[in-house]
PDB file of N, CA and C in Angstrom:
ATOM      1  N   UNK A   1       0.838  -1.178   0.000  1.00  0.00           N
ATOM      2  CA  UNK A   1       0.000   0.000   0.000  1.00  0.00           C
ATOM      3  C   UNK A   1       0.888   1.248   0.000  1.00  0.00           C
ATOM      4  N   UNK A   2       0.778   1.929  -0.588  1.00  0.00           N
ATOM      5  CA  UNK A   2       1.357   3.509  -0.826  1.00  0.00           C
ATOM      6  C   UNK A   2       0.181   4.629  -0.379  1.00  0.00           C
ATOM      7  N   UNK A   3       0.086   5.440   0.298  1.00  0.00           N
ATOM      8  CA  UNK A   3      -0.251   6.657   0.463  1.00  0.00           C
ATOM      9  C   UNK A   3       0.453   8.027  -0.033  1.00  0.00           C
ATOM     10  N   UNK A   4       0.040   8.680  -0.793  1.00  0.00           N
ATOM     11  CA  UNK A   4      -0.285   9.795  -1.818  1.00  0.00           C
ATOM     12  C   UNK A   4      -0.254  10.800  -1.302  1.00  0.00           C
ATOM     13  N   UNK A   5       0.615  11.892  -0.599  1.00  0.00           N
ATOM     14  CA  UNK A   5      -0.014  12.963   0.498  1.00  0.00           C
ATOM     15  C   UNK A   5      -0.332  14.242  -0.559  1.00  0.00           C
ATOM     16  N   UNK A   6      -1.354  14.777  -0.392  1.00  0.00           N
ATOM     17  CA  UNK A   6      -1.500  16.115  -1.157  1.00  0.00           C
ATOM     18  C   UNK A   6      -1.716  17.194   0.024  1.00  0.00           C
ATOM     19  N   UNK A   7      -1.493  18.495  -0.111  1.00  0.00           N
ATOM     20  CA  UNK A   7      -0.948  19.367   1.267  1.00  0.00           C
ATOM     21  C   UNK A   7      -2.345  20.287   0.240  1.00  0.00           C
ATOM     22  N   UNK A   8      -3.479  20.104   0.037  1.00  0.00           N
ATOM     23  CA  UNK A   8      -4.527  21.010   0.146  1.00  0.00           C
ATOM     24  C   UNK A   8      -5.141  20.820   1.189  1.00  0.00           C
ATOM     25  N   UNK A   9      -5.386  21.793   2.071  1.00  0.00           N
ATOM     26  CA  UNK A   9      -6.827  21.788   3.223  1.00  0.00           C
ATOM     27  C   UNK A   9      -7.846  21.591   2.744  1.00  0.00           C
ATOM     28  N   UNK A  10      -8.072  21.500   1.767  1.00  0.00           N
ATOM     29  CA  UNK A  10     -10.121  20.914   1.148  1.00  0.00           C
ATOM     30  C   UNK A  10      -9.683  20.990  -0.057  1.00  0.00           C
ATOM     31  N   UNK A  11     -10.460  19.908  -0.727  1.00  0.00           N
ATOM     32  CA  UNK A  11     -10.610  19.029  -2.022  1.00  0.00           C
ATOM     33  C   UNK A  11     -10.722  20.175  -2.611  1.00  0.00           C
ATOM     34  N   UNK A  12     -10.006  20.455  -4.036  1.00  0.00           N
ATOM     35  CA  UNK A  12      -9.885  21.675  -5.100  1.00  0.00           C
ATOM     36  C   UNK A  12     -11.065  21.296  -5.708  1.00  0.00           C
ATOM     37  N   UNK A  13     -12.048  20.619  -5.775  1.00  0.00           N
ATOM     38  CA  UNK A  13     -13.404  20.661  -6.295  1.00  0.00           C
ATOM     39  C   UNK A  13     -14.102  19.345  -5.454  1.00  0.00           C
ATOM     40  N   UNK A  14     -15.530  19.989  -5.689  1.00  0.00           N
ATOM     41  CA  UNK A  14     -16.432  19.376  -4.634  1.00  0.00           C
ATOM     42  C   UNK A  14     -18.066  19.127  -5.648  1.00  0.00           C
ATOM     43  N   UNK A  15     -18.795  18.403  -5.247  1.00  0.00           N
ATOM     44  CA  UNK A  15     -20.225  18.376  -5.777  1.00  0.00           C
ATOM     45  C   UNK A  15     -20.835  19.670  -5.560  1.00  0.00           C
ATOM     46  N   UNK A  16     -20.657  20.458  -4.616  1.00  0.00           N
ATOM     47  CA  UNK A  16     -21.937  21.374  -4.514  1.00  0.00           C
ATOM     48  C   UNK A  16     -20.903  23.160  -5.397  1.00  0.00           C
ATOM     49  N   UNK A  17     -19.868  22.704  -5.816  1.00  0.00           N
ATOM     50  CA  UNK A  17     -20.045  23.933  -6.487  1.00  0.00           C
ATOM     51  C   UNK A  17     -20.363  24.443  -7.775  1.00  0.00           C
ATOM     52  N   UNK A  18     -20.504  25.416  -8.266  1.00  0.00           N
ATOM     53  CA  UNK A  18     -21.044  25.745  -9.310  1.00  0.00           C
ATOM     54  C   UNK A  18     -19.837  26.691  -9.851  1.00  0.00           C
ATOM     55  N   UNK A  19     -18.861  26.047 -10.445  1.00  0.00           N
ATOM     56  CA  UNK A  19     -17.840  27.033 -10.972  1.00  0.00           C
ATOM     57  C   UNK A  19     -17.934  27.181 -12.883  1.00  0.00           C
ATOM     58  N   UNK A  20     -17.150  28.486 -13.347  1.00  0.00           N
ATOM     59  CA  UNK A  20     -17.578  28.001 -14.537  1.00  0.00           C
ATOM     60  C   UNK A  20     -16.582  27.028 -15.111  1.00  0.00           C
ATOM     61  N   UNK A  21     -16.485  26.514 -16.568  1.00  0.00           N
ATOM     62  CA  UNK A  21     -16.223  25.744 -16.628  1.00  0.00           C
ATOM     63  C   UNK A  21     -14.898  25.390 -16.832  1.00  0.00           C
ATOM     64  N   UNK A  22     -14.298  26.492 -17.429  1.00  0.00           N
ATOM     65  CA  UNK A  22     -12.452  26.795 -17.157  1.00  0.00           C
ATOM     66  C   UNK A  22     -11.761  27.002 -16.296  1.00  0.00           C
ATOM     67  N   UNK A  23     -12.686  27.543 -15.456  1.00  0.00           N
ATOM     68  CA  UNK A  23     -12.406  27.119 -13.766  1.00  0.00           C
ATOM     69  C   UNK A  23     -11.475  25.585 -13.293  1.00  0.00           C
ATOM     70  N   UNK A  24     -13.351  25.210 -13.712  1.00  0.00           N
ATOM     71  CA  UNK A  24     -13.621  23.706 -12.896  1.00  0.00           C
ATOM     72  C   UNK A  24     -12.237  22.674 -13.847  1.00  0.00           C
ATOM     73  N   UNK A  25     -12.080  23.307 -14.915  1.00  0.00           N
ATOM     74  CA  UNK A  25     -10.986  22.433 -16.464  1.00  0.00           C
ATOM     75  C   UNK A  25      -9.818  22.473 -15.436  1.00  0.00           C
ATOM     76  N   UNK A  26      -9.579  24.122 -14.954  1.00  0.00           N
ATOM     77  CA  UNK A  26      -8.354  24.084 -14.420  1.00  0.00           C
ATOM     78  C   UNK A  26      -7.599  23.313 -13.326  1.00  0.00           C
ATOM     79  N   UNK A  27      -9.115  22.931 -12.600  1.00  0.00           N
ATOM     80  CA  UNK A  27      -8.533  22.774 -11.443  1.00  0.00           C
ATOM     81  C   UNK A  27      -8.824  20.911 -11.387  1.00  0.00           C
ATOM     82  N   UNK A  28      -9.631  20.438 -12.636  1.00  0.00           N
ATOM     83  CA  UNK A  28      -9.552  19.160 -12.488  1.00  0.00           C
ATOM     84  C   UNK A  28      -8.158  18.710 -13.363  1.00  0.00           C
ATOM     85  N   UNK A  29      -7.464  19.554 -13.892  1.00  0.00           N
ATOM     86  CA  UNK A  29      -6.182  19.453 -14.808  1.00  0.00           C
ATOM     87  C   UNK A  29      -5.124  19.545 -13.665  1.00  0.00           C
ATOM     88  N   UNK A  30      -5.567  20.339 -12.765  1.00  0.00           N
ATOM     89  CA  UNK A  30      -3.901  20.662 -11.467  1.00  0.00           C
ATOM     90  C   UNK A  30      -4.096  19.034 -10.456  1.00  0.00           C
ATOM     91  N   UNK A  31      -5.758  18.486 -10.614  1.00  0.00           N
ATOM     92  CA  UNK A  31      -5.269  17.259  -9.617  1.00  0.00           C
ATOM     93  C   UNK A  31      -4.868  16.330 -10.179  1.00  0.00           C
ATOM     94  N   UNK A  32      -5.619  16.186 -11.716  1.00  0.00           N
ATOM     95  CA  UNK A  32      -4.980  15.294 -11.752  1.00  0.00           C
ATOM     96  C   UNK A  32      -3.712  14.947 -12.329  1.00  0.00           C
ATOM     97  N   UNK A  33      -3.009  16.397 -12.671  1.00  0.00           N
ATOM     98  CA  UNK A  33      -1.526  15.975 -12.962  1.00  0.00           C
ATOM     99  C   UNK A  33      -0.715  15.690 -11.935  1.00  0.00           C
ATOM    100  N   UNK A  34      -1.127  16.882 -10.854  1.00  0.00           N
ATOM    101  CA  UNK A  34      -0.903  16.179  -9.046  1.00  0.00           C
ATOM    102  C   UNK A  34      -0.595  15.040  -8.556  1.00  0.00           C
ATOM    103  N   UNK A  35      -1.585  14.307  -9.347  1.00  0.00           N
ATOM    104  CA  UNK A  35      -1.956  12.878  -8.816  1.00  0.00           C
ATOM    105  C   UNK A  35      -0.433  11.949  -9.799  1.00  0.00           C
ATOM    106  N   UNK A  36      -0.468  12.441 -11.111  1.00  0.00           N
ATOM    107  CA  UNK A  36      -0.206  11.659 -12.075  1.00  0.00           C
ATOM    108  C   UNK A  36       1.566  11.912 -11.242  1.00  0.00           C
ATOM    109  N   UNK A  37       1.929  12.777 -11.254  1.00  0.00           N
ATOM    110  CA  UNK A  37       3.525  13.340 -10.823  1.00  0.00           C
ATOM    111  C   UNK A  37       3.683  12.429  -9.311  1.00  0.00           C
ATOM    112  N   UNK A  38       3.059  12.415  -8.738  1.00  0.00           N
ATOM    113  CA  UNK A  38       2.800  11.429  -7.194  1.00  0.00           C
ATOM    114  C   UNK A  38       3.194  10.277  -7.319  1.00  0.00           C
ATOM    115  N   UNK A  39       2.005   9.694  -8.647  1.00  0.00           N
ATOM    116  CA  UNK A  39       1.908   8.204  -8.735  1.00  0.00           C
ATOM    117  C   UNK A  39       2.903   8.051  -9.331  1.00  0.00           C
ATOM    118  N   UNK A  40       3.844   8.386 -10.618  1.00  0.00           N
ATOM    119  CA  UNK A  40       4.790   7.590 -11.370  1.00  0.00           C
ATOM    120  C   UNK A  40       5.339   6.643 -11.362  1.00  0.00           C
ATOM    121  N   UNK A  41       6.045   6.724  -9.642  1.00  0.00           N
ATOM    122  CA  UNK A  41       7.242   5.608  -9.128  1.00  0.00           C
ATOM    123  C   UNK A  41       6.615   4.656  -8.772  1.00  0.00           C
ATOM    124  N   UNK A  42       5.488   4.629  -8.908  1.00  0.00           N
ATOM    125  CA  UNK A  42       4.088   2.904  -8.475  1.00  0.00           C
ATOM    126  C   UNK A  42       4.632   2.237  -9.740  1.00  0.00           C
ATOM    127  N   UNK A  43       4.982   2.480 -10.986  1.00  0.00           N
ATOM    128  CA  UNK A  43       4.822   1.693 -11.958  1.00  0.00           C
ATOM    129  C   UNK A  43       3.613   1.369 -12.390  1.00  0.00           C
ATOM    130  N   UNK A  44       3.437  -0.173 -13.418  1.00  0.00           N
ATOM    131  CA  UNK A  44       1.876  -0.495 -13.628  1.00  0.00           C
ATOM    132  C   UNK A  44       1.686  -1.582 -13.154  1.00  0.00           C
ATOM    133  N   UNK A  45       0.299  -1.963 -12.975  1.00  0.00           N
ATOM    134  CA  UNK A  45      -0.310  -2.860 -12.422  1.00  0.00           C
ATOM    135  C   UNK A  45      -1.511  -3.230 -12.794  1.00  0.00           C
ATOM    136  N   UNK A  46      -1.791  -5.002 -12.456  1.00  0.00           N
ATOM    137  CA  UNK A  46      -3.081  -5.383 -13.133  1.00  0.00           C
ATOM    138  C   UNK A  46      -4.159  -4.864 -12.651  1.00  0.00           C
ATOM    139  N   UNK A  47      -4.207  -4.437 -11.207  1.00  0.00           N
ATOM    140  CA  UNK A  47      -5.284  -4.079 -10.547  1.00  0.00           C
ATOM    141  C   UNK A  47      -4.997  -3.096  -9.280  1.00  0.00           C
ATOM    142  N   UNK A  48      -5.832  -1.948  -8.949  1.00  0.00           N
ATOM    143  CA  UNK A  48      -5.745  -1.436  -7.422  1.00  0.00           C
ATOM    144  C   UNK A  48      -7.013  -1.423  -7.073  1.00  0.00           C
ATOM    145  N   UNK A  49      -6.844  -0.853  -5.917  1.00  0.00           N
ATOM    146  CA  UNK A  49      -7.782  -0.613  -5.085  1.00  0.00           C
ATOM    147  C   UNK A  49      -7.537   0.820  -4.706  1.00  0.00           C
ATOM    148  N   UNK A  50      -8.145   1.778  -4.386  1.00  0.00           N
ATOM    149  CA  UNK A  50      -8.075   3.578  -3.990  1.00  0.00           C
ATOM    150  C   UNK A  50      -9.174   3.673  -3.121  1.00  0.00           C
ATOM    151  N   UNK A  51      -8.514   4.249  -2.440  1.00  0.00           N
ATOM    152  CA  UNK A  51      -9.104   5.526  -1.032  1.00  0.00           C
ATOM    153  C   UNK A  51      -8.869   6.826  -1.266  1.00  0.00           C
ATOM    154  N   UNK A  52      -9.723   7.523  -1.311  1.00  0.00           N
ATOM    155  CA  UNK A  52      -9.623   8.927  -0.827  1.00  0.00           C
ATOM    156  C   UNK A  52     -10.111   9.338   0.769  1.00  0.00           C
ATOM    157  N   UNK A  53      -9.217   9.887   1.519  1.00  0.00           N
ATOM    158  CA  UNK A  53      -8.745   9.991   3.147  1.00  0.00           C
ATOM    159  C   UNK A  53      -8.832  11.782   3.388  1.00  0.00           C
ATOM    160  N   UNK A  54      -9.651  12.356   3.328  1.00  0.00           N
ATOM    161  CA  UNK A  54      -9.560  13.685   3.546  1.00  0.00           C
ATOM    162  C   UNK A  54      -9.507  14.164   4.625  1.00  0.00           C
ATOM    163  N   UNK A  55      -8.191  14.826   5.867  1.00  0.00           N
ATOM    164  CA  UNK A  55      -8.083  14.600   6.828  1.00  0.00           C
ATOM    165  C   UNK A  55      -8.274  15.912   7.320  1.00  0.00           C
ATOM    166  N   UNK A  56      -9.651  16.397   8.632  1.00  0.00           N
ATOM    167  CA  UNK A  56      -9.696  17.742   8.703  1.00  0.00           C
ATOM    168  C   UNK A  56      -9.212  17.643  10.156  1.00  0.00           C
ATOM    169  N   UNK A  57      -8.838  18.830  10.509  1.00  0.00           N
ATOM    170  CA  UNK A  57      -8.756  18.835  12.102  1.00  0.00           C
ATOM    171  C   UNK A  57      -9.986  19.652  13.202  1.00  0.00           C
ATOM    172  N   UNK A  58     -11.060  20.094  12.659  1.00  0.00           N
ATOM    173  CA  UNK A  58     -12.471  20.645  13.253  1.00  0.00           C
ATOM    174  C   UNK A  58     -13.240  19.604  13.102  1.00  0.00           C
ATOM    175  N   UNK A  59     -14.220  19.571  14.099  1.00  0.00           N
ATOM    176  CA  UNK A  59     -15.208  19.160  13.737  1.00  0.00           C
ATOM    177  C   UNK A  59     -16.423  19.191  13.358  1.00  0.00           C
ATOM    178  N   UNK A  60     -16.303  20.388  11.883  1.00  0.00           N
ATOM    179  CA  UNK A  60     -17.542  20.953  11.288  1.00  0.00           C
ATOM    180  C   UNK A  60     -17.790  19.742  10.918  1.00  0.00           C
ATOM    181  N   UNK A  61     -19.769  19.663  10.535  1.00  0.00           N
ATOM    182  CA  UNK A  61     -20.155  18.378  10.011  1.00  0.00           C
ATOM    183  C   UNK A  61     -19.384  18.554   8.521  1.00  0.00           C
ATOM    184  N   UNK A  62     -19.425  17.504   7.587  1.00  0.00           N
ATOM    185  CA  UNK A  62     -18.794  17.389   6.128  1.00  0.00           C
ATOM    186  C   UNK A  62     -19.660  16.192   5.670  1.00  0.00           C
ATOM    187  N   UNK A  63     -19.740  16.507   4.827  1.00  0.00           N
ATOM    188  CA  UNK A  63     -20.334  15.051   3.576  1.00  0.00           C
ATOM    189  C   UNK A  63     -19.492  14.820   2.281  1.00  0.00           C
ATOM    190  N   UNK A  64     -19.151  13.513   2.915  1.00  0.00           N
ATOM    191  CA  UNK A  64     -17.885  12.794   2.479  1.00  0.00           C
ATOM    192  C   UNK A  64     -18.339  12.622   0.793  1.00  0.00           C
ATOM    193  N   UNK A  65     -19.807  12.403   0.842  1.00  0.00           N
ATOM    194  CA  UNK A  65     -19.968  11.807  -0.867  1.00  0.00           C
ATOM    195  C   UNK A  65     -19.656  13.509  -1.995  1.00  0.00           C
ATOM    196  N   UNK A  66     -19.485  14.670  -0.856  1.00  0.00           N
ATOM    197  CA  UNK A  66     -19.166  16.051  -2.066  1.00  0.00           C
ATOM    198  C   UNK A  66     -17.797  16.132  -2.517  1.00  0.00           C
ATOM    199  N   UNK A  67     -16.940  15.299  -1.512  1.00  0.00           N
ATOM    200  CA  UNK A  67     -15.420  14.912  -2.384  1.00  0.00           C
ATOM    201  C   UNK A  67     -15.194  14.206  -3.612  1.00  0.00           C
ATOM    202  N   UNK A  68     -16.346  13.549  -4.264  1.00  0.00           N
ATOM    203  CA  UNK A  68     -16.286  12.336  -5.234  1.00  0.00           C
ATOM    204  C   UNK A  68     -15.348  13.073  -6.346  1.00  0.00           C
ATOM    205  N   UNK A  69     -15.816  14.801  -6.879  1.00  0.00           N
ATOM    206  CA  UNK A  69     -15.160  15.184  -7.909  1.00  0.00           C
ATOM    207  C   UNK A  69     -13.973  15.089  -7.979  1.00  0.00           C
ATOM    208  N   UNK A  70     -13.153  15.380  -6.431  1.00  0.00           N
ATOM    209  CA  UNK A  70     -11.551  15.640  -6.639  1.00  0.00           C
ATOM    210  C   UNK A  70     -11.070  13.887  -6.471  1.00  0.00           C
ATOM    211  N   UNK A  71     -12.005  13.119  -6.106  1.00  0.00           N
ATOM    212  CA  UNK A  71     -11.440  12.084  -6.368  1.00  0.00           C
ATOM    213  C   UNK A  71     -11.549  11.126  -7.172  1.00  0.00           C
ATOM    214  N   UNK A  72     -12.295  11.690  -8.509  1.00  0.00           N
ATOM    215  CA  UNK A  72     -12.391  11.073  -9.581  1.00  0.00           C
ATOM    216  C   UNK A  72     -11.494  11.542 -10.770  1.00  0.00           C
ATOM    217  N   UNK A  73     -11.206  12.685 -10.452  1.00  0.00           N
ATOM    218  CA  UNK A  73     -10.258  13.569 -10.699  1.00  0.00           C
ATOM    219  C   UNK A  73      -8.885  12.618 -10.715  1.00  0.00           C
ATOM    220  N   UNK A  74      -8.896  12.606  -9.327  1.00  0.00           N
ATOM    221  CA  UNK A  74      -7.535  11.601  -8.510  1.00  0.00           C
ATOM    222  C   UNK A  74      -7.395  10.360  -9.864  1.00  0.00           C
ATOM    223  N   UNK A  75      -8.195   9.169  -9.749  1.00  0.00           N
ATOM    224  CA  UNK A  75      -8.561   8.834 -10.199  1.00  0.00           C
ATOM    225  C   UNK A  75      -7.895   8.540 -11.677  1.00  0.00           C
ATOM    226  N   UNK A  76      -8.311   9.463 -12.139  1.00  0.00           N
ATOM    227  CA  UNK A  76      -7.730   9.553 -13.635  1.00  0.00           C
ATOM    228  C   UNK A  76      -6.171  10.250 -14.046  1.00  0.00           C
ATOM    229  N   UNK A  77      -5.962  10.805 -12.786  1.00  0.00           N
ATOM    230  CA  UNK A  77      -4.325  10.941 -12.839  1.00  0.00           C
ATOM    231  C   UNK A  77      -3.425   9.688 -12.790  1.00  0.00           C
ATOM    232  N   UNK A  78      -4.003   9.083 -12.077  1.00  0.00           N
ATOM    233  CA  UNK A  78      -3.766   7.168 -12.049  1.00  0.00           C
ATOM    234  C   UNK A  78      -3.314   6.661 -13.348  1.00  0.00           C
ATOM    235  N   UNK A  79      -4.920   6.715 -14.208  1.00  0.00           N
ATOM    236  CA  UNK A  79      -4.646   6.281 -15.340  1.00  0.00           C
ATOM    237  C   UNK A  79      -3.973   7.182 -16.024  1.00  0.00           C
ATOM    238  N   UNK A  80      -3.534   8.162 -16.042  1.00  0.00           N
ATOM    239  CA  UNK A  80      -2.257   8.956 -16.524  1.00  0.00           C
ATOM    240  C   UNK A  80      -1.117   8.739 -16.384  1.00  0.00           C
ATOM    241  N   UNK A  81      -0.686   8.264 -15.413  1.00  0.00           N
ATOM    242  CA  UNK A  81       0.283   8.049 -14.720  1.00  0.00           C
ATOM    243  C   UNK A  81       0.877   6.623 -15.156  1.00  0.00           C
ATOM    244  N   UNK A  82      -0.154   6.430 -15.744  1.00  0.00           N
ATOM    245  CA  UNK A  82      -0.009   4.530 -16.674  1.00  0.00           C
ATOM    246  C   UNK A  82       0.195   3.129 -15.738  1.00  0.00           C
ATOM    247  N   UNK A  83      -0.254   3.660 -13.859  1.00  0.00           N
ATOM    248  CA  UNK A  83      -0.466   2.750 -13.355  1.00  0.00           C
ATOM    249  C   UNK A  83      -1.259   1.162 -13.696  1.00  0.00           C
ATOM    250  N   UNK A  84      -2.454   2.232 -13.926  1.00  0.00           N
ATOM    251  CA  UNK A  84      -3.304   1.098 -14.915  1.00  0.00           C
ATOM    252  C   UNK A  84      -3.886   1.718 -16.072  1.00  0.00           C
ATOM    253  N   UNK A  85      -4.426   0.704 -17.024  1.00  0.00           N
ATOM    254  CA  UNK A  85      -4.797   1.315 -18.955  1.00  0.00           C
ATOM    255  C   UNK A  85      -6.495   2.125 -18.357  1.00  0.00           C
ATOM    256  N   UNK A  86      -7.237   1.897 -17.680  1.00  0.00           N
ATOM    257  CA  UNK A  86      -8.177   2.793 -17.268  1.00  0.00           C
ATOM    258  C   UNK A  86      -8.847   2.764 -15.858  1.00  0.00           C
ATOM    259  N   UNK A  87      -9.840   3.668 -15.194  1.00  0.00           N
ATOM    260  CA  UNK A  87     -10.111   3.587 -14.115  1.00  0.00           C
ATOM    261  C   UNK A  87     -11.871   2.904 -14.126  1.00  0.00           C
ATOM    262  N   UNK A  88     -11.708   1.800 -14.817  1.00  0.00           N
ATOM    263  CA  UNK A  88     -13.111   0.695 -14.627  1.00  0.00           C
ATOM    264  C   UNK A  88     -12.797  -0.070 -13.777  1.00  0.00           C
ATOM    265  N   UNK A  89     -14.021  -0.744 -13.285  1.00  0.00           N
ATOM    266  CA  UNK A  89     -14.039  -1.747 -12.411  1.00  0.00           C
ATOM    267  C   UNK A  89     -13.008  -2.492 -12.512  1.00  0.00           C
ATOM    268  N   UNK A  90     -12.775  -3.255 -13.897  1.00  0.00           N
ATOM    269  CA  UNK A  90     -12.163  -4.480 -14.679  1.00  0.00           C
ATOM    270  C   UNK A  90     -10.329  -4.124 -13.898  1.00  0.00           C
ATOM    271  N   UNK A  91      -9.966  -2.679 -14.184  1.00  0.00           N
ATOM    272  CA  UNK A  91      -8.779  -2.389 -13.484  1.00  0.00           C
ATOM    273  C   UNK A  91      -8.472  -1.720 -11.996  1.00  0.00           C
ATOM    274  N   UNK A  92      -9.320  -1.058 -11.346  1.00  0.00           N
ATOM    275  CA  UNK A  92      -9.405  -0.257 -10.199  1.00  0.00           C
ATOM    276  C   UNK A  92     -10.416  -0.001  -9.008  1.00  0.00           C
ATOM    277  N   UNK A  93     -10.643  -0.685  -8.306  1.00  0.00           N
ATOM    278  CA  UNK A  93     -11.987  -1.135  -7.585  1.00  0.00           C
ATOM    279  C   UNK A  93     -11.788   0.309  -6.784  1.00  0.00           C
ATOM    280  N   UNK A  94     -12.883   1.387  -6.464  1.00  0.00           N
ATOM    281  CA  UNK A  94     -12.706   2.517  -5.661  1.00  0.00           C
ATOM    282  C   UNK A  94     -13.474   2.478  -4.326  1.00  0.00           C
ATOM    283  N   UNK A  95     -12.903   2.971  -3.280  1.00  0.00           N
ATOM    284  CA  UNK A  95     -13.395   2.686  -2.122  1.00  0.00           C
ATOM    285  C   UNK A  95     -14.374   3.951  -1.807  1.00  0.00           C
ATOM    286  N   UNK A  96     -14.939   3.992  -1.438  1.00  0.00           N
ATOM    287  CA  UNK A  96     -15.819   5.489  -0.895  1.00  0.00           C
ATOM    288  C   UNK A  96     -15.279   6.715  -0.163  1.00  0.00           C
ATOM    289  N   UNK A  97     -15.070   7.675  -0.322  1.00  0.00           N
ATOM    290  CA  UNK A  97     -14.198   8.854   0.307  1.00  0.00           C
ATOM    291  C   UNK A  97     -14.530   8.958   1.763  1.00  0.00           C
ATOM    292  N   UNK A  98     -13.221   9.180   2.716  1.00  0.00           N
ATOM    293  CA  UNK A  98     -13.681   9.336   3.920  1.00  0.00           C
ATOM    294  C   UNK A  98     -12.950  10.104   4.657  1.00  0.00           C
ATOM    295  N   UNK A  99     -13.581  10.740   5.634  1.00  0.00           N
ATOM    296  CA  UNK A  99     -13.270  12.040   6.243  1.00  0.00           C
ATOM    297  C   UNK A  99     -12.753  11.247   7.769  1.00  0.00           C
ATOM    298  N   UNK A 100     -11.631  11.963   7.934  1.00  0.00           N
ATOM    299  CA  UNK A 100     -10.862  11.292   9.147  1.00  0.00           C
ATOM    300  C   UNK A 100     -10.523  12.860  10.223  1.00  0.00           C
ATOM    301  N   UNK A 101     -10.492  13.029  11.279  1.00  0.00           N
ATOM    302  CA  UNK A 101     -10.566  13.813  12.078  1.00  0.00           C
ATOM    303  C   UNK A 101      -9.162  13.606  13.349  1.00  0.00           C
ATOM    304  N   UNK A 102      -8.332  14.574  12.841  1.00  0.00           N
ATOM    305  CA  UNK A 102      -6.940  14.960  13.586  1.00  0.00           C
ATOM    306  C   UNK A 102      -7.649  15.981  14.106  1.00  0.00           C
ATOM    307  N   UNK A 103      -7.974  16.572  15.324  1.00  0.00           N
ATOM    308  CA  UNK A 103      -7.168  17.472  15.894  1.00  0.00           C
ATOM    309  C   UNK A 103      -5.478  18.071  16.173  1.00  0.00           C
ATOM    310  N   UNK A 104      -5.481  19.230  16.203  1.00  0.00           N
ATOM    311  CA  UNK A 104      -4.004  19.610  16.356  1.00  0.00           C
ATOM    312  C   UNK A 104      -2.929  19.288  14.906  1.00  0.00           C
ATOM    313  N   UNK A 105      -3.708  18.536  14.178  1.00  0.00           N
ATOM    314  CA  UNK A 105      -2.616  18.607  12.606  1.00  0.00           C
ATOM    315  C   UNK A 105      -2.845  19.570  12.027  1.00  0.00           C
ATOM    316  N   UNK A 106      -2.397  18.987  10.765  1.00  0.00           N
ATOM    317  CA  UNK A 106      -3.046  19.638   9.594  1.00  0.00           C
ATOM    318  C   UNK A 106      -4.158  19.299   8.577  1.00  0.00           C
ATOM    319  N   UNK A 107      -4.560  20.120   8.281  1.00  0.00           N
ATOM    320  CA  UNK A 107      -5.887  19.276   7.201  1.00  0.00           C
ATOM    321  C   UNK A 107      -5.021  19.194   5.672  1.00  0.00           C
ATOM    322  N   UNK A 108      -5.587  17.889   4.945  1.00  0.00           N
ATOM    323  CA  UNK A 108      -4.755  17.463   3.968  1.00  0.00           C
ATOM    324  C   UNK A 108      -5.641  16.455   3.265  1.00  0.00           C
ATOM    325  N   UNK A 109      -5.076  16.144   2.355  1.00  0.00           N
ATOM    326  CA  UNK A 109      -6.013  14.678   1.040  1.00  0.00           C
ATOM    327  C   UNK A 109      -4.634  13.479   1.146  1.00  0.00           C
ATOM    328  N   UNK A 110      -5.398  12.487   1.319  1.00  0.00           N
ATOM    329  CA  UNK A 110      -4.687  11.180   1.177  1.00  0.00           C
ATOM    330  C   UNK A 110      -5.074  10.213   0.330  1.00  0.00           C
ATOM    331  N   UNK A 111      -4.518   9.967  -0.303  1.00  0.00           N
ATOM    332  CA  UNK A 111      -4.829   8.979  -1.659  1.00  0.00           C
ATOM    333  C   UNK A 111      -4.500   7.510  -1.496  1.00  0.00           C
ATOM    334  N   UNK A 112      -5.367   6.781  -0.838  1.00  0.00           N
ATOM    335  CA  UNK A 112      -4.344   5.466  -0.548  1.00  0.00           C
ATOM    336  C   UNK A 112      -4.115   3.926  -1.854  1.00  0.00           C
ATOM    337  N   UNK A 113      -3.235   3.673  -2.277  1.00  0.00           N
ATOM    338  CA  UNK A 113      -3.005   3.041  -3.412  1.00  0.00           C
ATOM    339  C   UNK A 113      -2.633   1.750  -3.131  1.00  0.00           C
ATOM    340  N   UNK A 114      -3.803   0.536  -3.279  1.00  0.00           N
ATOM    341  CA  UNK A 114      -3.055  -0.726  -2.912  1.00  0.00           C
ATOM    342  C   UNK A 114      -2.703  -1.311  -4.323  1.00  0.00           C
ATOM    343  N   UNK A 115      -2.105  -2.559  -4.843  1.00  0.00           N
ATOM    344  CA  UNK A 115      -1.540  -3.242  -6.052  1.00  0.00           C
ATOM    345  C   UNK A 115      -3.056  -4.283  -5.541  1.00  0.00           C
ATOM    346  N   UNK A 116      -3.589  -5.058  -5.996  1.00  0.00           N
ATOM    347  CA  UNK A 116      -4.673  -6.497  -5.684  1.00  0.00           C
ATOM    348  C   UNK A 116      -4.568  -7.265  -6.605  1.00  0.00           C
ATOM    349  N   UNK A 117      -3.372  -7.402  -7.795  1.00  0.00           N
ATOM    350  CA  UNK A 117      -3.585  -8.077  -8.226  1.00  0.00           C
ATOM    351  C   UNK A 117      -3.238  -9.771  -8.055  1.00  0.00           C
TER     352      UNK A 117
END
C-alpha cells in the first residue's frame, strides 16, 4: 500500500459547487496531474484498489460523498500516470471517500493506493 499525500486543506473541487467551466478544467487538470507526478514511481499494475482519506482537524459536520469530484479527478491521474490502462471496475476497484478527524494537525487529502492483483 502507498499513500499519496496532497498538502490542500479541502478538495480543489467538490459536488456542490457551481464554478464556470475553465475554472472547474483548471482545477480538475492541477489534480490530476498532481496525482499523475505522485503516482509515477508505483509503476503499472493489473489491478488497485483507492481511497480517498480527507483529513480535517475541526469538527464541522462534512459530507464525504461532495469529495467524489476531486477524487475522480484523482482517479484519472492514475490512469495517466499509466499505473493502470483505465479507471473501470475491470482495473481499479474505488473505495468510498472518507473524512478522518486529527485534531491539532493539519488538514490534507490522502490517496491510498493498494496493487490487488
Amino acid at each position: 500500500m502507498t499513500v499519496l499525500t496532497f498538502d490542500w486543506p479541502k478538495p480543489p473541487l467538490n459536488a456542490n459547487q457551481r464554478l464556470h467551466w475553465a475554472k472547474k478544467a483548471n482545477l480538475t487538470r492541477l489534480v490530476r496531474n498532481s496525482t499523475a507526478i505522485r503516482a509515477f514511481h508505483l509503476g503499472t499494475a493489473e489491478h488497485i484498489t483507492v481511497q480517498l482519506t480527507w483529513v480535517v482537524t475541526d469538527k464541522r459536520r462534512r459530507d464525504s460523498d461532495n469529495i467524489y469530484p476531486t477524487f475522480k479527478a484523482m482517479c484519472d491521474g492514475l490512469v495517466d500516470a499509466g499505473i493502470v490502462p483505465d479507471d473501470t471496475p475491470e482495473y481499479m476497484d474505488k473505495r468510498a471517500p472518507f473524512i478522518r478527524h486529527e485534531p491539532g494537525g493539519t488538514a490534507h487529502l490522502e490517496l491510498e493506493v493498494t496493487v490487488t492483483t
